[in-house]
Protein backbone atom coordinates (compact mmCIF):
# COMPACT_ATOMS: atom_id res chain seq x y z
CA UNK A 1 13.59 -19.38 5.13
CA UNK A 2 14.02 -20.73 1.52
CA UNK A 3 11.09 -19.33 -1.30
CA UNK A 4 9.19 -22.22 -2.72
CA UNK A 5 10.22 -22.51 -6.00
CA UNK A 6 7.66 -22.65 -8.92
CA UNK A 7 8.58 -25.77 -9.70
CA UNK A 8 7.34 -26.58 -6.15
CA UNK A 9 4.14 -24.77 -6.41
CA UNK A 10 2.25 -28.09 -7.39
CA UNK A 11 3.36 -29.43 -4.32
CA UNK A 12 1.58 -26.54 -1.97
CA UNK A 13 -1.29 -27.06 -4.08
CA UNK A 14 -1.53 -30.58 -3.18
CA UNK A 15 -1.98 -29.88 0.60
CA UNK A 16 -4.07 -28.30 2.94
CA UNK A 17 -4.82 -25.03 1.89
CA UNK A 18 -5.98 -21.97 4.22
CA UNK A 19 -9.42 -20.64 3.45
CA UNK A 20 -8.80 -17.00 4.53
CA UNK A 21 -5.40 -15.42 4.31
CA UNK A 22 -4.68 -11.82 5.63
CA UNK A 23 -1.82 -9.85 5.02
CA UNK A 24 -0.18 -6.69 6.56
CA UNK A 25 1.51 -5.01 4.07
CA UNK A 26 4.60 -3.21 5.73
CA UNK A 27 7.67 -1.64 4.74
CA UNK A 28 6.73 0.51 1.75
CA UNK A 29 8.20 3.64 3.17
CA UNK A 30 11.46 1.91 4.01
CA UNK A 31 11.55 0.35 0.77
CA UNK A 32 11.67 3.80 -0.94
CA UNK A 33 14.09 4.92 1.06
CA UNK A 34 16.39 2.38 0.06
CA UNK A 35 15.73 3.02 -3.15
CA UNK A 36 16.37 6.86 -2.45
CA UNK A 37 12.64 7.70 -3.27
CA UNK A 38 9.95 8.98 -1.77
CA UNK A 39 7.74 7.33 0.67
CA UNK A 40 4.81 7.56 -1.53
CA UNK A 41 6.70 5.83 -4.56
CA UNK A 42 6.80 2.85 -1.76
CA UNK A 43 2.57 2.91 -1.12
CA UNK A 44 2.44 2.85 -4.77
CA UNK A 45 4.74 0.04 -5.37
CA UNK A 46 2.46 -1.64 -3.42
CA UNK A 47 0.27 -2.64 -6.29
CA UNK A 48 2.41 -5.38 -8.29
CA UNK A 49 2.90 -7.83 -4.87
CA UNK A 50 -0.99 -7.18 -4.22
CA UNK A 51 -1.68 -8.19 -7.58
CA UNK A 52 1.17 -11.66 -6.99
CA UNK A 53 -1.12 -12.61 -3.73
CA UNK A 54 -4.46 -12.60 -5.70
CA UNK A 55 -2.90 -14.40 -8.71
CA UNK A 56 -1.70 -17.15 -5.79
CA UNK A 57 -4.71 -17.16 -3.63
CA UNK A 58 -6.63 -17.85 -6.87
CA UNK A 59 -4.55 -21.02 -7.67
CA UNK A 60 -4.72 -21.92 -4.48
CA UNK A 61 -8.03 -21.95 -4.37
CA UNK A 62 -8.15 -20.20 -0.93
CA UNK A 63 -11.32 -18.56 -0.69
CA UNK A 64 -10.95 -15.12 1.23
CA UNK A 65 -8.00 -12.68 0.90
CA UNK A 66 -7.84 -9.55 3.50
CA UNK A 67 -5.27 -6.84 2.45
CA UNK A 68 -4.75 -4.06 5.49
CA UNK A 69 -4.30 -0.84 3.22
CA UNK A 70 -5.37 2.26 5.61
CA UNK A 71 -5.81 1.76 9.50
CA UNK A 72 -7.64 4.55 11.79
CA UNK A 73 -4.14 5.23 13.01
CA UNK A 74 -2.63 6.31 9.43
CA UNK A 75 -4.64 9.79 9.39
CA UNK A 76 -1.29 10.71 11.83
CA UNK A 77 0.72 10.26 8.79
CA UNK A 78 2.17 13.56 6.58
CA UNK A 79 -0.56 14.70 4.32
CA UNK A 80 1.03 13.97 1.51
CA UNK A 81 1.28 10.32 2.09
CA UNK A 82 -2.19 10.29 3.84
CA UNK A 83 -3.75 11.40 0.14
CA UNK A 84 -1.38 8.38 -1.74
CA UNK A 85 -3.18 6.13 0.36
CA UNK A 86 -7.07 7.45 -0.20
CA UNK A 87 -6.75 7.23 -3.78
CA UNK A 88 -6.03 3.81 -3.43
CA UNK A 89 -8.92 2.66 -5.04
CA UNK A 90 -7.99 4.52 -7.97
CA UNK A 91 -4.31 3.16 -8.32
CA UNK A 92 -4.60 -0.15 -7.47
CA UNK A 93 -8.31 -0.86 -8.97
CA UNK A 94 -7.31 0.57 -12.28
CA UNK A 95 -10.06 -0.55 -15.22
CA UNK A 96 -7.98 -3.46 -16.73
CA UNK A 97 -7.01 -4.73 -13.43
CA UNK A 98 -11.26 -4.76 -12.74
CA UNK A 99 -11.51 -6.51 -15.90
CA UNK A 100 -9.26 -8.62 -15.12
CA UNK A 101 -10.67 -9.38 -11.07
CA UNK A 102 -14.41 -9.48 -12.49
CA UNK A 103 -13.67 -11.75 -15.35
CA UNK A 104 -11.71 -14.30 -12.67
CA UNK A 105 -14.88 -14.40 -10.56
CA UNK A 106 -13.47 -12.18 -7.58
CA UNK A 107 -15.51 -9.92 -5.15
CA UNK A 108 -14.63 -6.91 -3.49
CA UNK A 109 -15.51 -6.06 0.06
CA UNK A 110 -14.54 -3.09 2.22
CA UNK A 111 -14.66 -3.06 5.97
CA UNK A 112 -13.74 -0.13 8.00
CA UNK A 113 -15.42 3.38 9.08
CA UNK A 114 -15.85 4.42 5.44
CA UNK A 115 -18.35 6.84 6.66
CA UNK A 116 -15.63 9.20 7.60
CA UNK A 117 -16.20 12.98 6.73
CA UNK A 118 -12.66 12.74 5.72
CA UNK A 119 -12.96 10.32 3.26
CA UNK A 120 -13.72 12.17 -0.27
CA UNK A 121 -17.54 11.16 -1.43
CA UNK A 122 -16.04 9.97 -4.62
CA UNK A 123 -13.47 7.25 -2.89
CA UNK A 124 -16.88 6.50 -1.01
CA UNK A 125 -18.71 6.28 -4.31
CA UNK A 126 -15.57 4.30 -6.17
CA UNK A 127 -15.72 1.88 -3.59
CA UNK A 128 -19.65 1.43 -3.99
CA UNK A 129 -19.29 0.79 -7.54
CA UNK A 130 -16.52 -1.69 -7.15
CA UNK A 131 -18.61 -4.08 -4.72
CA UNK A 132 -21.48 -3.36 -6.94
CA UNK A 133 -19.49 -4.46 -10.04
CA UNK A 134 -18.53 -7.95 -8.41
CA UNK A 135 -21.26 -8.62 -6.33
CA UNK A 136 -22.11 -11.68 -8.13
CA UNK A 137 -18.72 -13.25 -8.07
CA UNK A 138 -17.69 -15.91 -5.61
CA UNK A 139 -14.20 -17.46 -6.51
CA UNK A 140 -12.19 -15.42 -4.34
CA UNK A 141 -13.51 -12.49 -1.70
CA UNK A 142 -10.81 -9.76 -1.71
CA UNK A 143 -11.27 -7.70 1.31
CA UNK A 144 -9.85 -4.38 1.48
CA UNK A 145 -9.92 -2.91 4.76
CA UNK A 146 -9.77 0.76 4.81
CA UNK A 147 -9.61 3.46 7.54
CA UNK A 148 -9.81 0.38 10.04
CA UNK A 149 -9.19 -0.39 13.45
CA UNK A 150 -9.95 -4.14 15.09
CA UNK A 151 -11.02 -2.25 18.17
CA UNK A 152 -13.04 0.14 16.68
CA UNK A 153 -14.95 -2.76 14.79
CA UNK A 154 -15.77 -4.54 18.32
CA UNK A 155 -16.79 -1.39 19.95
CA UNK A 156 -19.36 -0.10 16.39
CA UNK A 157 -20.66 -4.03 16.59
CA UNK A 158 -21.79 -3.38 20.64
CA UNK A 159 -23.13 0.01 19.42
CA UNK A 160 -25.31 -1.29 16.55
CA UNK A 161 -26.40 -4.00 18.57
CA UNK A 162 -27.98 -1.86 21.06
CA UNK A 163 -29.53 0.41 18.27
CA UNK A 164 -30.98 -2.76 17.08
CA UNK A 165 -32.92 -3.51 20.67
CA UNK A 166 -30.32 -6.34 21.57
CA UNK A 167 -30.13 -7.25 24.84
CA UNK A 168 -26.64 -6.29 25.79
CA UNK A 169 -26.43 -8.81 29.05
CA UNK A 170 -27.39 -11.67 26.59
CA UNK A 171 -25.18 -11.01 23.66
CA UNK A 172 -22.74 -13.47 22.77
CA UNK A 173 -20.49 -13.84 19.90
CA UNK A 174 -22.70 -15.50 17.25
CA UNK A 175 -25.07 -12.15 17.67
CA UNK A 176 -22.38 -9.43 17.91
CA UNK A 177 -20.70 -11.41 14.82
CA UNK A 178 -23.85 -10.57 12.67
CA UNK A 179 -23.28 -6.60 13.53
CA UNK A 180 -19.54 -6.42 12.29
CA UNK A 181 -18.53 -4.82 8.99
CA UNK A 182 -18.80 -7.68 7.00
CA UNK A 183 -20.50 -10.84 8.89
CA UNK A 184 -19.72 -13.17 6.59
CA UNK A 185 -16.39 -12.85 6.61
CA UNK A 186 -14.69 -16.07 8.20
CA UNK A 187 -11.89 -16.26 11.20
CA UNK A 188 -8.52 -15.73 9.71
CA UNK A 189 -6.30 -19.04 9.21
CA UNK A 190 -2.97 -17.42 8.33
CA UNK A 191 -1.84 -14.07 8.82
CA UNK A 192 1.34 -12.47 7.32
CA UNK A 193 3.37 -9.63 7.94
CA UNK A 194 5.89 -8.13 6.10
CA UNK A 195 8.78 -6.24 7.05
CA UNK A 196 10.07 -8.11 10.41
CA UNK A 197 7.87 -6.36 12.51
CA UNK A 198 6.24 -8.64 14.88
CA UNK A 199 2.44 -7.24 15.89
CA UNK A 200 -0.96 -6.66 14.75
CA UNK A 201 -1.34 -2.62 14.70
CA UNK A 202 -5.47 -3.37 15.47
CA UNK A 203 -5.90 -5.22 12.66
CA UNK A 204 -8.64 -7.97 12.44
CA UNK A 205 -8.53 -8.53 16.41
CA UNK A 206 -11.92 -10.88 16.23
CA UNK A 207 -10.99 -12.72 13.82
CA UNK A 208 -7.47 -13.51 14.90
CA UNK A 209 -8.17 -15.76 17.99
CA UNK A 210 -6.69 -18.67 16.44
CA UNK A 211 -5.15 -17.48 13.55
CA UNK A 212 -1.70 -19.36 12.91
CA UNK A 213 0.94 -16.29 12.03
CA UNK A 214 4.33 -15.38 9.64
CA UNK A 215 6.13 -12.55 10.39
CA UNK A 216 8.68 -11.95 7.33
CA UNK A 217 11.73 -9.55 6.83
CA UNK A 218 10.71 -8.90 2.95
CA UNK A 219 9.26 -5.02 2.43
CA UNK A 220 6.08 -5.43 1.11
CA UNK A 221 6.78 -4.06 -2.61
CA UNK A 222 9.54 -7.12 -3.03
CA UNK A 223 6.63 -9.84 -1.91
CA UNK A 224 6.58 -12.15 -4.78
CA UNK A 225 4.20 -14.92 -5.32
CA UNK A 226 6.39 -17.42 -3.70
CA UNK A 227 6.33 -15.53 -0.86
CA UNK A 228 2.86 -16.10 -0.55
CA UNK A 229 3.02 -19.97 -1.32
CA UNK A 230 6.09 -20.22 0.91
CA UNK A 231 3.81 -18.66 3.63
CA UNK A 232 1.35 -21.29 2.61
CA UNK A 233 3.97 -23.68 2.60
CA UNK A 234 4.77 -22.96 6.32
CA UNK A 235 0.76 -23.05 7.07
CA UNK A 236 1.03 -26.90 6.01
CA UNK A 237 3.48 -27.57 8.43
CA UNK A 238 1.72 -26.53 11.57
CA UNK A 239 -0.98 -28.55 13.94
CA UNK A 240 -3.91 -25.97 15.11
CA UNK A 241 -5.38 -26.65 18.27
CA UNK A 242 -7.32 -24.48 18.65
CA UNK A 243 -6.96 -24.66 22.90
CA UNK A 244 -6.91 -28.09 23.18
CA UNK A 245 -4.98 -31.52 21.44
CA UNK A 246 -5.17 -32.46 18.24
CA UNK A 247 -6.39 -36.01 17.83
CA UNK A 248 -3.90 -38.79 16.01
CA UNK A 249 -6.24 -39.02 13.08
CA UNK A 250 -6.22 -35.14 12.62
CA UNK A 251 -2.58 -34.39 13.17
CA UNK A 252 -0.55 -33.06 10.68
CA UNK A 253 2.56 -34.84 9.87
CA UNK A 254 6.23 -32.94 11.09
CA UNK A 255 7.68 -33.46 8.00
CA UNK A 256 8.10 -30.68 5.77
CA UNK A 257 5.45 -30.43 2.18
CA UNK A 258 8.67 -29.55 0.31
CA UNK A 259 11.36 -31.57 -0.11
CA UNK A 260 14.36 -29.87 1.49
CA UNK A 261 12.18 -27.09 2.49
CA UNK A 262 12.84 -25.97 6.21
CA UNK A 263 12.64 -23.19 8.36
């Protein structure tokens, strides 16, 4: 697929844009070892492309962005690389890129089991102060979910509902939806992946019942910001359903947003 050019972004900007974009960054380890480094130099390359997708959702004007940085399945991974990856907060929320994020009017969730014993009390208390710091923004949520798992959401949201005195046989989704990490958080309209690889590792399951999808062969640490508007781009060009037919006044037309621009 061609990259939007910048001289094209206008054009994306012009259309429908999704409200809540999630991304699953892959291929940092196979980026460094192209590169003949090491496979944490490729989690902490990770930073710049994070930084391209904020800078585009913000110009967008889409209003939630969901980065995957740490699943529940990554605590398999060598120790080494398993460390690289809790001091995320540190690396990537360094205090000019908060500056930065706060002045801009962006807030910073985190969803996941951050209760874990084996997450150090000071990445627990570093990502307190960072939602603390931007609570009062509301230009762009930034979600960061960390030591996460889609399924393990679903099954903490049943749990707390029954410590709460719900009654499990009546539960239905707008009750279980106020128990998940972060309730207000909206269904997902576009997903990406990087990488070519072509599934969801347990990421976001809820939200992701009609979530239209882009699977891309870019590593993660090359994702530039027209990769995101491309992705966009590509977004425009779809009709959601949503299970049944779109009506003629709501369909979107066939034709590309970009002129020359095809898959």
């Amino acid at each position: 697929m061609r990259l939007i050019e910048p001289s094209e972004f206008d054009q994306v900007r012009g259309r429908e844009i999704p409200a809540h974009v999630a991304l699953i960054m892959d291929g940092n380890g196979r980026w460094a070892s192209y590169k003949g480094l090491d496979r944490t130099d490729g989690h902490l390359a990770a930073r710049e492309p994070m930084m391209n997708c904020i800078d585009a959702a913000l110009e967008l004007g889409t209003s939630w962005l969901t980065f995957f940085a740490f699943s529940t399945e990554n605590w398999t991974r060598p120790p080494v690389e398993v460390q690289i990856l809790m001091d995320f907060a540190t690396w990537f929320f360094t205090p000019e890129t908060v500056s930065s994020l706060v002045d801009r009017g962006v807030r910073i969730h985190f969803i996941g089991d951050t209760s874990d014993a084996r997450i150090k009390s000071s990445v627990r208390l570093r990502f307190h102060h960072l939602k603390t710091i931007t609570s009062e923004n509301s230009r762009l949520e930034l979600v960061i979910a960390f030591n996460y798992g889609g399924q393990q959401e679903i099954l903490d949201a049943v749990k707390r509902a029954a410590l709460a005195g719900a009654n499990l046989g009546e539960v239905d989704e707008s009750i279980l939806r106020r128990f998940f990490y972060l309730p207000t958080m909206p269904p997902v309209d576009l997903l990406v992946r990087t990488s070519g690889e072509q599934r969801l590792s347990n990421f976001l399951l809820w939200h992701l019942a009609y979530t239209e999808m882009l699977f891309l062969d870019t590593l993660w640490p090359e994702f530039s910001k027209g990769h995101f508007y491309t992705a966009v781009a590509d977004y425009q060009r779809r009709q959601r359903r949503f299970g049944g037919i779109p009506r003629p006044t709501e369909s979107r037309p066939v034709d590309t947003p970009i002129q020359g621009w095809a898959l």
